[in-house]
Protein backbone atom coordinates (compact mmCIF):
# COMPACT_ATOMS: atom_id res chain seq x y z
CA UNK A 1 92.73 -15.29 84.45
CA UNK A 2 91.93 -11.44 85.74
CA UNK A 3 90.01 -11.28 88.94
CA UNK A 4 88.18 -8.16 89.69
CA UNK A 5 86.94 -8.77 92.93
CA UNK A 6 84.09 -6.86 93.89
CA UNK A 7 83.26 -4.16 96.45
CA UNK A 8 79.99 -4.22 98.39
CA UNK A 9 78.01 -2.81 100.77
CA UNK A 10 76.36 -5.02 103.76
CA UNK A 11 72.92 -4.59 104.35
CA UNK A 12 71.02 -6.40 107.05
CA UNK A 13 66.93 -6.76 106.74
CA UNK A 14 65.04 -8.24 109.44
CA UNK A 15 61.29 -9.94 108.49
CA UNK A 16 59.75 -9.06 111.46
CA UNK A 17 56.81 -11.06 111.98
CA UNK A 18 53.49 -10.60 114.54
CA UNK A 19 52.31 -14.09 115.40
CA UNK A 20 48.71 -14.34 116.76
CA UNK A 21 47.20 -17.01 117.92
CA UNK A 22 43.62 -17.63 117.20
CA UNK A 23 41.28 -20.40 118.56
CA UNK A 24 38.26 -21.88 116.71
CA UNK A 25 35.63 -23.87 118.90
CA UNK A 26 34.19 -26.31 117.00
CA UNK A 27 31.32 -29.43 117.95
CA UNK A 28 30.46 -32.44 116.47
CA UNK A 29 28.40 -35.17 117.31
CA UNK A 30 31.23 -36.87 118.43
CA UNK A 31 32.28 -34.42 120.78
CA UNK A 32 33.96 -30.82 121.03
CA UNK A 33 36.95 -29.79 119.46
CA UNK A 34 39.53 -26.61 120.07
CA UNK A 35 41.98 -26.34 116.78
CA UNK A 36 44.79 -23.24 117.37
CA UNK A 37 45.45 -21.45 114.50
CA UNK A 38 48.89 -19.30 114.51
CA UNK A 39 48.14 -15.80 111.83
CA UNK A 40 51.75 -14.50 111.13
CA UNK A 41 51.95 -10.99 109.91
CA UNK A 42 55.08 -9.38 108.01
CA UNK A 43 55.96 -5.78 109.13
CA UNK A 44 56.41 -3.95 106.06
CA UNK A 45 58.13 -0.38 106.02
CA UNK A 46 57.28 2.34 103.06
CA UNK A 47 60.69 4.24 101.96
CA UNK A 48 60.08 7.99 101.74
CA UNK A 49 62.94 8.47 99.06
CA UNK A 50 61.81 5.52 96.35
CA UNK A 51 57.79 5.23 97.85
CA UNK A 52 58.56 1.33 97.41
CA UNK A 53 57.98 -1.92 100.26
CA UNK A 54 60.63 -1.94 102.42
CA UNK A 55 61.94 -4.16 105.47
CA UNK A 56 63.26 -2.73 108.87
CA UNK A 57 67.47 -3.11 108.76
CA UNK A 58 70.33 -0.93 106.97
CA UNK A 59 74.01 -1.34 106.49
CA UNK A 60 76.69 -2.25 108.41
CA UNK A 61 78.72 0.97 109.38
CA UNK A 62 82.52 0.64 108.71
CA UNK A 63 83.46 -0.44 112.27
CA UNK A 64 80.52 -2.77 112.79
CA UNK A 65 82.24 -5.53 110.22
CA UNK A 66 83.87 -7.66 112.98
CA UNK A 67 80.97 -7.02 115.38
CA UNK A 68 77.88 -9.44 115.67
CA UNK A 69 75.97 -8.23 113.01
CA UNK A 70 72.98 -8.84 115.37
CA UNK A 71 74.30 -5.61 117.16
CA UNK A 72 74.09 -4.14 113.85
CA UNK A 73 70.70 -5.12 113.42
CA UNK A 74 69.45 -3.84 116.34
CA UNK A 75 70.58 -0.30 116.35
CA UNK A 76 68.65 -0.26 113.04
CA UNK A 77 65.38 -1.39 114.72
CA UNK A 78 65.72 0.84 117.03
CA UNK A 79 66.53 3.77 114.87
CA UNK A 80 63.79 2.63 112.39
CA UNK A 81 61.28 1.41 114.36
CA UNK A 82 61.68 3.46 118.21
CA UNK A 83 61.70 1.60 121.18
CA UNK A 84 60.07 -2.33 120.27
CA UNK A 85 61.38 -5.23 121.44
CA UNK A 86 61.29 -8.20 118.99
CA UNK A 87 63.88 -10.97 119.03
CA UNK A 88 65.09 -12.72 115.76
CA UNK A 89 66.81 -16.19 114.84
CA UNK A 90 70.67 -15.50 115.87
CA UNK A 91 71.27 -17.16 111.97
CA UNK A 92 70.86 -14.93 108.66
CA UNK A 93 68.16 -17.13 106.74
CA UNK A 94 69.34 -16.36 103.51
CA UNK A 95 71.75 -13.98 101.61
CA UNK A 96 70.51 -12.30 98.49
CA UNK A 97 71.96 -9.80 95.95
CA UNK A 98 70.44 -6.16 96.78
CA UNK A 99 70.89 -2.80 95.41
CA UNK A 100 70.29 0.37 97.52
CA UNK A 101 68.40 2.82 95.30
CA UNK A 102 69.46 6.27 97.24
CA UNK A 103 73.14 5.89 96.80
CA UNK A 104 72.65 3.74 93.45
CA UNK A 105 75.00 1.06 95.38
CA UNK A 106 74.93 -2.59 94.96
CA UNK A 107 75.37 -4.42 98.14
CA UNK A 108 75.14 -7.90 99.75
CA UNK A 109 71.87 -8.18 101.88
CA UNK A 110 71.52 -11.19 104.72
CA UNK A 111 68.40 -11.62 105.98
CA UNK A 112 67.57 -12.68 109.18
CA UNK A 113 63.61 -13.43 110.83
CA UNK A 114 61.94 -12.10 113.91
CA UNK A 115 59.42 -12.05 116.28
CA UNK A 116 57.81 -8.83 117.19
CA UNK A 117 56.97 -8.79 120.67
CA UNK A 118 55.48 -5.45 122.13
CA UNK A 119 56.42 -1.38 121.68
CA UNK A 120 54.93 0.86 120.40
CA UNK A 121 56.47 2.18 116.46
CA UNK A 122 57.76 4.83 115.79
CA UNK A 123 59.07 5.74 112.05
CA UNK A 124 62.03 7.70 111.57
CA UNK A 125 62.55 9.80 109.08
CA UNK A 126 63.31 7.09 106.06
CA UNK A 127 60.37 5.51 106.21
CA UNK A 128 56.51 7.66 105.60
CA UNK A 129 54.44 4.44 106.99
CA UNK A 130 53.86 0.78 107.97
CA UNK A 131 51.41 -2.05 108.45
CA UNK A 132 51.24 -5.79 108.77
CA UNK A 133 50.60 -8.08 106.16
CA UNK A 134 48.96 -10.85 106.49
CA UNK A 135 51.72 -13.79 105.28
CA UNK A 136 48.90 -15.90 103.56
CA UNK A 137 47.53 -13.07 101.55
CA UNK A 138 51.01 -11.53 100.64
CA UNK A 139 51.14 -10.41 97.21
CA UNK A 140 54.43 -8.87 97.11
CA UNK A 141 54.62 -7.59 93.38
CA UNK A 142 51.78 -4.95 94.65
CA UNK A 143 54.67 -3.36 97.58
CA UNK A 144 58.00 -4.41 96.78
CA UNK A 145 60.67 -3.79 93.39
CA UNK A 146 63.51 -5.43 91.87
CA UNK A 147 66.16 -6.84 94.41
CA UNK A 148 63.28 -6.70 97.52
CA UNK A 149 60.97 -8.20 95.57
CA UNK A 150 62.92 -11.00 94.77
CA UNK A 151 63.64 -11.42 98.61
CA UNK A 152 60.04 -11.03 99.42
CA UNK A 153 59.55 -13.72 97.20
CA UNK A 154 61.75 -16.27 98.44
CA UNK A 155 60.70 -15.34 102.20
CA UNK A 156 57.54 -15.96 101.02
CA UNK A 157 57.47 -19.17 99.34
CA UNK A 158 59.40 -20.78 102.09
CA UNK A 159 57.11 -18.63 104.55
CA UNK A 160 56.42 -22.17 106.79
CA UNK A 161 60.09 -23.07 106.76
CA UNK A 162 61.65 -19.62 108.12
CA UNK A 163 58.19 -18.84 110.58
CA UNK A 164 59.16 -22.78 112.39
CA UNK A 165 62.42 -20.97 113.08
CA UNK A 166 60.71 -18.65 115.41
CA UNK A 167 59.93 -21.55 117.35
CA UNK A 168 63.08 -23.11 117.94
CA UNK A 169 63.83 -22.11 121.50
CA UNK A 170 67.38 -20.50 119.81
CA UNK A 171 66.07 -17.28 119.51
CA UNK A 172 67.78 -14.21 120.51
CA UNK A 173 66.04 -11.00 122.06
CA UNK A 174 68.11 -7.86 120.42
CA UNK A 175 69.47 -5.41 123.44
């Protein structure tokens, strides 16, 4: 059998949530209760070259491939986002097939999840603007195409399983 192994591009992308805590007050005749409520937000990016949803990351230069690819992930926050601090789960969450509309180039994305913690943002150049979504009122079909939405989706739908991760005590505050 012919093999025709394939040649890809690595592209990191970091769901960067903004947890918030919120606390409800709450009486009854059989006394007062406090419930805290966490309200996770998902940083989404707009692309200036397609207009489409995008996620703070980028690919791997050349001579990052034997580095920790968290190194790799931070010099994109930083170049995409300014000066933030935010610190992410050291393990990708899951890999997914992505294709990188400006050089029409298929590559291999890993996604990893964060937790933005202060920092004011500042866009660079790729990207026109950004907000935070609220995670329970996502509708990712109305931001995001093709390989991102697909992503989106599956971060989505396993939204509780990836945001416990943030609370793990493992997590990793990028340089």
């Amino acid at each position: 059998m012919i093999h025709s192994p394939g040649s890809f591009q690595i592209t990191l992308k970091l769901f960067l949530c903004d947890l918030e805590s919120q606390i409800e007050q709450s009486s009854t005749n059989s006394g007062n209760f406090v419930n805290r409520a966490e309200i996770a937000s998902l940083l989404v990016l707009k692309d200036r070259g397609t207009g489409q949803g995008d996620l703070p990351g980028g690919r791997l230069n050349h001579d990052e491939i034997y580095e920790p690819f968290e190194l790799s992930l931070a010099r994109e926050v930083k170049e995409e986002l300014g000066d933030v601090s935010c610190e992410i789960y050291p393990d990708p969450i899951f890999i997914f097939p992505h294709f990188v509309e400006k050089d029409q180039a298929d590559a291999l994305g890993v996604a990893y999840i964060g937790r933005f913690l202060r920092g004011g943002i500042q866009l660079s150049e790729e990207h026109t603007q950004y907000s935070w979504r609220p995670l329970e009122a996502l509708v990712p079909e109305s931001m995001f195409v093709h390989t991102m939405l697909a992503a989106v989706q599956r971060f989505h739908g396993q939204r509780q399983l990836f945001l416990d991760r943030l609370k793990s005590g493992q997590m990793i505050t990028l340089p």
